[in-house]
N, C-alpha and C. Protein backbone atom coordinates (compact mmCIF):
# COMPACT_ATOMS: atom_id res chain seq x y z
N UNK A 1 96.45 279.60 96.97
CA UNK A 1 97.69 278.85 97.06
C UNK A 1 97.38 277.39 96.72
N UNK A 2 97.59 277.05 95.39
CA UNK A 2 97.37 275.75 95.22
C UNK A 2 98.28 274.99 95.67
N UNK A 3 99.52 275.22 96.09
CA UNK A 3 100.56 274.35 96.39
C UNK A 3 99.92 273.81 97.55
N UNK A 4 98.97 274.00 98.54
CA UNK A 4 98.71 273.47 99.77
C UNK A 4 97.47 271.81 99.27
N UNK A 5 96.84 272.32 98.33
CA UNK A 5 96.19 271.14 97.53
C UNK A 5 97.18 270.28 97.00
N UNK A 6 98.20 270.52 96.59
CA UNK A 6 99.07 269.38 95.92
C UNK A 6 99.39 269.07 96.64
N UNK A 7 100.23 269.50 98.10
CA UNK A 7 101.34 269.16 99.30
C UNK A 7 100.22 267.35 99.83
N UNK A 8 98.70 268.18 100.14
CA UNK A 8 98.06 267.39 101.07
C UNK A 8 97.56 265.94 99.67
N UNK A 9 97.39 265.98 98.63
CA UNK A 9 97.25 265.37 97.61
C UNK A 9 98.35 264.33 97.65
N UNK A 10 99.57 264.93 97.75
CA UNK A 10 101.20 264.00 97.71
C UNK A 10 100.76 262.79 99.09
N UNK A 11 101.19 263.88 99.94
CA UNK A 11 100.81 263.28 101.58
C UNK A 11 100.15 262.21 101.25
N UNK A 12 98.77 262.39 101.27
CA UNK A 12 97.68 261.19 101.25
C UNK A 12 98.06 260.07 100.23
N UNK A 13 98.74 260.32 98.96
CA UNK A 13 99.30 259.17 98.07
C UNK A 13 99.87 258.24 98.65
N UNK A 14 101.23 259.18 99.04
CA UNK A 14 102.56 258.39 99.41
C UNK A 14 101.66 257.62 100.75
N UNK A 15 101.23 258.08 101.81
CA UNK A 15 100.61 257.63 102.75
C UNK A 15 99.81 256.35 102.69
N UNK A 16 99.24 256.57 102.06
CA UNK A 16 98.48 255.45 101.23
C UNK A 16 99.39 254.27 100.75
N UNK A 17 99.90 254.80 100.02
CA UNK A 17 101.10 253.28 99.11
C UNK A 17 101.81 252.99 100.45
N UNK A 18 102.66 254.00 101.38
CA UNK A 18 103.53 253.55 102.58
C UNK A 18 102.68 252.28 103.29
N UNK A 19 101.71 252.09 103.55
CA UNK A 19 100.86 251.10 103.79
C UNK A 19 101.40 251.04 105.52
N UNK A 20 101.07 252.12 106.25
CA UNK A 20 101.65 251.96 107.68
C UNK A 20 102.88 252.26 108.12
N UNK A 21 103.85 251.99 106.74
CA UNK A 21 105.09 252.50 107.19
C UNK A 21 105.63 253.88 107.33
N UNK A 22 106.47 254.03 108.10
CA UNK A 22 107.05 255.40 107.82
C UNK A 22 108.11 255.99 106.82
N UNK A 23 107.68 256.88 106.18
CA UNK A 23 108.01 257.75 105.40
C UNK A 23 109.43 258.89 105.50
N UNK A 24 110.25 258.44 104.81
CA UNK A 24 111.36 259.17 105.11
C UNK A 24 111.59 260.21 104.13
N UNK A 25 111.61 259.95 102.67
CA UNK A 25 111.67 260.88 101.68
C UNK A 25 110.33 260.76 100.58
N UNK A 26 110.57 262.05 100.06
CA UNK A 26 109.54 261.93 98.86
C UNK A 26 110.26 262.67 97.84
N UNK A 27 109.93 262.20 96.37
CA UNK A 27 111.11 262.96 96.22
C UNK A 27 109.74 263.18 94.51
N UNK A 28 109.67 264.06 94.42
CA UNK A 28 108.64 265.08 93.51
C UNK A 28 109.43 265.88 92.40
N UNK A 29 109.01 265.51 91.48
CA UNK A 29 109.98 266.16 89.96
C UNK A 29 108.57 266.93 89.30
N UNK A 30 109.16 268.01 89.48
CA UNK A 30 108.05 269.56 89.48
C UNK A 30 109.07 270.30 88.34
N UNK A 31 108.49 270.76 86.43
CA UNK A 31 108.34 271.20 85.91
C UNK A 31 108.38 272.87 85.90
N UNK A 32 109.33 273.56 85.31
CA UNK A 32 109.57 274.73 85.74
C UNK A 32 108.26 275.73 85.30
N UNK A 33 107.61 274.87 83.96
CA UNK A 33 106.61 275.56 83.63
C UNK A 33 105.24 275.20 84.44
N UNK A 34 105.10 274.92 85.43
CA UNK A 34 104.21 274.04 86.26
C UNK A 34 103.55 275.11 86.70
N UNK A 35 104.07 276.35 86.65
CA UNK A 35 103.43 277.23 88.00
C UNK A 35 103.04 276.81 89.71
N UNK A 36 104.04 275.79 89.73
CA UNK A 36 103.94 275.46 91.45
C UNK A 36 105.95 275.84 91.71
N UNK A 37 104.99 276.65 92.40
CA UNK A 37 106.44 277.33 93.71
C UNK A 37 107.07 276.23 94.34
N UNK A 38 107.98 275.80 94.15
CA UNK A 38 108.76 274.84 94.65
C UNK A 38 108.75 275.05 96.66
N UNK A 39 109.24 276.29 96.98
CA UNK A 39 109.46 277.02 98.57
C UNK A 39 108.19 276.55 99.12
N UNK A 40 107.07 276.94 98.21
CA UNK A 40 105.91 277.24 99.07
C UNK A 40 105.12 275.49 99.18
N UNK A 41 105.62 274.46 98.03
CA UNK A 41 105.13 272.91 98.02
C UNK A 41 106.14 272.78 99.53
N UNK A 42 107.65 273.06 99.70
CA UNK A 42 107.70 272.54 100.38
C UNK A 42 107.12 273.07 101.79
N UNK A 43 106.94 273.67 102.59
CA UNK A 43 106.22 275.03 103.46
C UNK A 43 104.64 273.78 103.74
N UNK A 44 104.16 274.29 102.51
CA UNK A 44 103.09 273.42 102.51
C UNK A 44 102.92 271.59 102.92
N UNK A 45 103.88 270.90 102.22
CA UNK A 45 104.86 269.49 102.40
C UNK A 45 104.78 269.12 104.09
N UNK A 46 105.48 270.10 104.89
CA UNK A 46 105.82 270.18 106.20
C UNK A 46 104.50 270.28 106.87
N UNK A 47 103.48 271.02 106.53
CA UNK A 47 101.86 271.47 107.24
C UNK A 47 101.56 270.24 107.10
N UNK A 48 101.48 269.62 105.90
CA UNK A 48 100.52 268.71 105.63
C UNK A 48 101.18 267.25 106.13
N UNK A 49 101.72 266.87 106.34
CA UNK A 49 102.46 265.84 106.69
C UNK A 49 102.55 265.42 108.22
N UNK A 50 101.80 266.30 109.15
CA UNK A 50 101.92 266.19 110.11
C UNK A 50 101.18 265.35 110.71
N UNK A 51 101.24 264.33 111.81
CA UNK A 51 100.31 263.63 112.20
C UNK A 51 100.01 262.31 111.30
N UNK A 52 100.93 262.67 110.39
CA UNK A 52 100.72 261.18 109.16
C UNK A 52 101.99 260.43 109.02
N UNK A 53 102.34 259.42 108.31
CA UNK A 53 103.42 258.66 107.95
C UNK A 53 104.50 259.32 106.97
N UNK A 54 104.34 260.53 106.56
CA UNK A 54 105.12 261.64 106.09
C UNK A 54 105.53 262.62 107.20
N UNK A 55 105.32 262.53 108.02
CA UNK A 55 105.58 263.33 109.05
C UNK A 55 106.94 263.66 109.38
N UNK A 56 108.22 264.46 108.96
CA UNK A 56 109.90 264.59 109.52
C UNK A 56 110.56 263.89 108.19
N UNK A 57 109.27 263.46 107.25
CA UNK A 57 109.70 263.09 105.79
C UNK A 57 110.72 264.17 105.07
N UNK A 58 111.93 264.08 104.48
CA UNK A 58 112.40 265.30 103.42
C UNK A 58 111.97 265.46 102.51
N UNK A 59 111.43 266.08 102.00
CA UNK A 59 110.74 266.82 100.50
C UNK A 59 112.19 266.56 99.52
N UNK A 60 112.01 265.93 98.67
CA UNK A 60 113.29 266.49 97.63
C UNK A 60 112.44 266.64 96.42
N UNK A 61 113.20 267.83 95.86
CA UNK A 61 111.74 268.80 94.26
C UNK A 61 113.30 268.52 93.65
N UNK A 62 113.01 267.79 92.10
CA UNK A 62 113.58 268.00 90.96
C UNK A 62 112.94 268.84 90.48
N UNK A 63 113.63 269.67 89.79
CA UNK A 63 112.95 270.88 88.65
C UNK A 63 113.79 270.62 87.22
N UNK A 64 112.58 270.44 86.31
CA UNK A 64 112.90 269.82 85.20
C UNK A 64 112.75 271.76 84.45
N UNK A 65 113.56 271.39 83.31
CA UNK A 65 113.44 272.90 82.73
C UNK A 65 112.58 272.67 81.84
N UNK A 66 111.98 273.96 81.32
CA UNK A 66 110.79 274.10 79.96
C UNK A 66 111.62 273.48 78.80
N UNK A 67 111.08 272.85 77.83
CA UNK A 67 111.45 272.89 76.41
C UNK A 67 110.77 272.49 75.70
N UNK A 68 110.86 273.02 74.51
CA UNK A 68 109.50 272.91 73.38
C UNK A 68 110.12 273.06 72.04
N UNK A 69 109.38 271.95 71.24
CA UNK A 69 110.02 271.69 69.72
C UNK A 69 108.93 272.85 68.54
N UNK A 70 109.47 273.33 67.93
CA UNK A 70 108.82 274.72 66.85
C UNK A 70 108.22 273.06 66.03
N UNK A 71 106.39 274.00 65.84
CA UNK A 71 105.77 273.28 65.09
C UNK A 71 105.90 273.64 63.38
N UNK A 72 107.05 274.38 62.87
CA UNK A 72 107.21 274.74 61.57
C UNK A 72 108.22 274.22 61.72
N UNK A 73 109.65 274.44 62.15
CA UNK A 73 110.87 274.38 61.49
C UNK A 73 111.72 273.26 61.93
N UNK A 74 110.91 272.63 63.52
CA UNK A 74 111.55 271.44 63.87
C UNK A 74 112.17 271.48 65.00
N UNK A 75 113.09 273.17 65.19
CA UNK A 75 113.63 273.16 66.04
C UNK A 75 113.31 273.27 67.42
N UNK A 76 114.59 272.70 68.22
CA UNK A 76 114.23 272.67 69.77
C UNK A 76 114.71 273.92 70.39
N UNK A 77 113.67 274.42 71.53
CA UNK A 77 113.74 275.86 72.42
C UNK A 77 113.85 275.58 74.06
N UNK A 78 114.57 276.50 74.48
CA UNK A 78 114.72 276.45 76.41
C UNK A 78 113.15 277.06 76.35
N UNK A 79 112.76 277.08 77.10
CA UNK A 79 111.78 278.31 77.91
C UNK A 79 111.78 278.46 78.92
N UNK A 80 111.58 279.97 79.51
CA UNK A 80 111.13 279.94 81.00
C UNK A 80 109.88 280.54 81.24
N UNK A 81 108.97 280.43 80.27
CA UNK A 81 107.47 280.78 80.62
C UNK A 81 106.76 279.62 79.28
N UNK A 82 105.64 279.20 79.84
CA UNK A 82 104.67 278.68 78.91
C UNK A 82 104.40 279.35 77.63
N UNK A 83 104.79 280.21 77.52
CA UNK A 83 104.36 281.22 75.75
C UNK A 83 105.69 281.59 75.18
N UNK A 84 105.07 281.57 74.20
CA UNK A 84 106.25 282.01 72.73
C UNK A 84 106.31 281.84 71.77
N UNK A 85 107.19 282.00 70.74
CA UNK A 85 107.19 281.73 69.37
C UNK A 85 108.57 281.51 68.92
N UNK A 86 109.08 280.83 68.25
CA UNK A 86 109.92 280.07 67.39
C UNK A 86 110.48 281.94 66.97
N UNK A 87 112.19 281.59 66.71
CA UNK A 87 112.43 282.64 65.88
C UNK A 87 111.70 282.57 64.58
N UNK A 88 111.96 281.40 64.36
CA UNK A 88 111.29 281.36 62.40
C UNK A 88 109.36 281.45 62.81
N UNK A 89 109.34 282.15 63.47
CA UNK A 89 107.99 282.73 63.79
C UNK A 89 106.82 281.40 64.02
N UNK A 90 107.12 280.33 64.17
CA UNK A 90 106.33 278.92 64.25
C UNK A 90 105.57 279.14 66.03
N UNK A 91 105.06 278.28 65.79
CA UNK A 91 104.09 278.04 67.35
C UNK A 91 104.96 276.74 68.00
N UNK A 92 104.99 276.96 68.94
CA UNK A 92 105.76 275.77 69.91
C UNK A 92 105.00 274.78 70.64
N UNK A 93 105.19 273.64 70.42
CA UNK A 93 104.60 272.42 71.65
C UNK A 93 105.54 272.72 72.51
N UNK A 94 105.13 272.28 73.89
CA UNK A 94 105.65 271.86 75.25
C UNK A 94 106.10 270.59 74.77
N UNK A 95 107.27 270.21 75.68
CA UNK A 95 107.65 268.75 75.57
C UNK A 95 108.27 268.44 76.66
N UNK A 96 108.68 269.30 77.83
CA UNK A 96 108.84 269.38 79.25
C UNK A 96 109.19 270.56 79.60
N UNK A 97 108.86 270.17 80.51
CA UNK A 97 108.49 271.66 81.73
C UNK A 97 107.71 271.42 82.18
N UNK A 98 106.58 270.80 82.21
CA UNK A 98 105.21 270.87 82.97
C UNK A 98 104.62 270.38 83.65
N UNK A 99 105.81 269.02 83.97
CA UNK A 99 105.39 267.97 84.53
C UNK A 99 105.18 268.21 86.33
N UNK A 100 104.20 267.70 87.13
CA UNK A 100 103.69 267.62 88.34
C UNK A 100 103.58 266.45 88.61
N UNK A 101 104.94 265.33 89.34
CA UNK A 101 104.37 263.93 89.47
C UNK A 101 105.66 263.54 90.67
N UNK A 102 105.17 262.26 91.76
CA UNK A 102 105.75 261.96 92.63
C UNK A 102 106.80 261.18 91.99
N UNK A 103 107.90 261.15 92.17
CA UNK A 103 108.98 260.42 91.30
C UNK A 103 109.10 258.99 92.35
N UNK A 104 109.40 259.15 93.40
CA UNK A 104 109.41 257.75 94.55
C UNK A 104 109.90 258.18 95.63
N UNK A 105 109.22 257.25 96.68
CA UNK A 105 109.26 257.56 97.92
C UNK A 105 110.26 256.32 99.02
N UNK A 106 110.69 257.02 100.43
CA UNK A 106 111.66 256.07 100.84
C UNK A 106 110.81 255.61 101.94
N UNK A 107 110.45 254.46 102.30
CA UNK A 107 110.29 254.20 103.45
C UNK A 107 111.01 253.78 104.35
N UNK A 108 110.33 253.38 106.05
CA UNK A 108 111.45 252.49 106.88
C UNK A 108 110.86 251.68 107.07
């Protein structure tokens, strides 16, 4: 379960920058192609936060959707998995979906 490495990873950031203060929100924009379980970051979020300045903090997860531009024809694609191919049979870059990053946090 990697989500418990990211949860305690977040924690210690925000914790860190809060500089003593307390922590009310965090608010985390998580990539659909990310392979992190949104349920289980937050599950995890709540464990890890305890005893720290995130502690009764709300988790808020943006989920950004996949999309990827065809490296032949130009065009732009939804995805909901990391793999695929262009109808016009091209290979696809990522260009979001994948992102894993703390967007900003609220203190008091």
């Amino acid at each position: 379960m990697h989500e418990l490495s990211i949860a305690t990873a977040v924690v210690e950031a925000c914790a860190e920058r809060a500089a003593g203060a307390r922590i009310l929100r965090v608010r985390i924009e998580i990539g659909q192609l990310s392979a992190v379980l949104p349920d289980s970051l937050r599950f995890c979020f709540e464990v890890c936060a305890q005893g720290t300045a995130a502690e009764g903090a709300e988790l808020e997860i943006l989920e950004t959707a996949g999309r990827a531009i065809c490296e032949t024809c130009g065009g732009t694609l939804a995805l909901s998995s990391p793999y695929g191919r262009c109808d016009c049979g091209g290979l696809l870059r990522i260009v979001a979906g994948n992102e894993l990053r703390v967007k900003d946090m609220e203190i008091a």
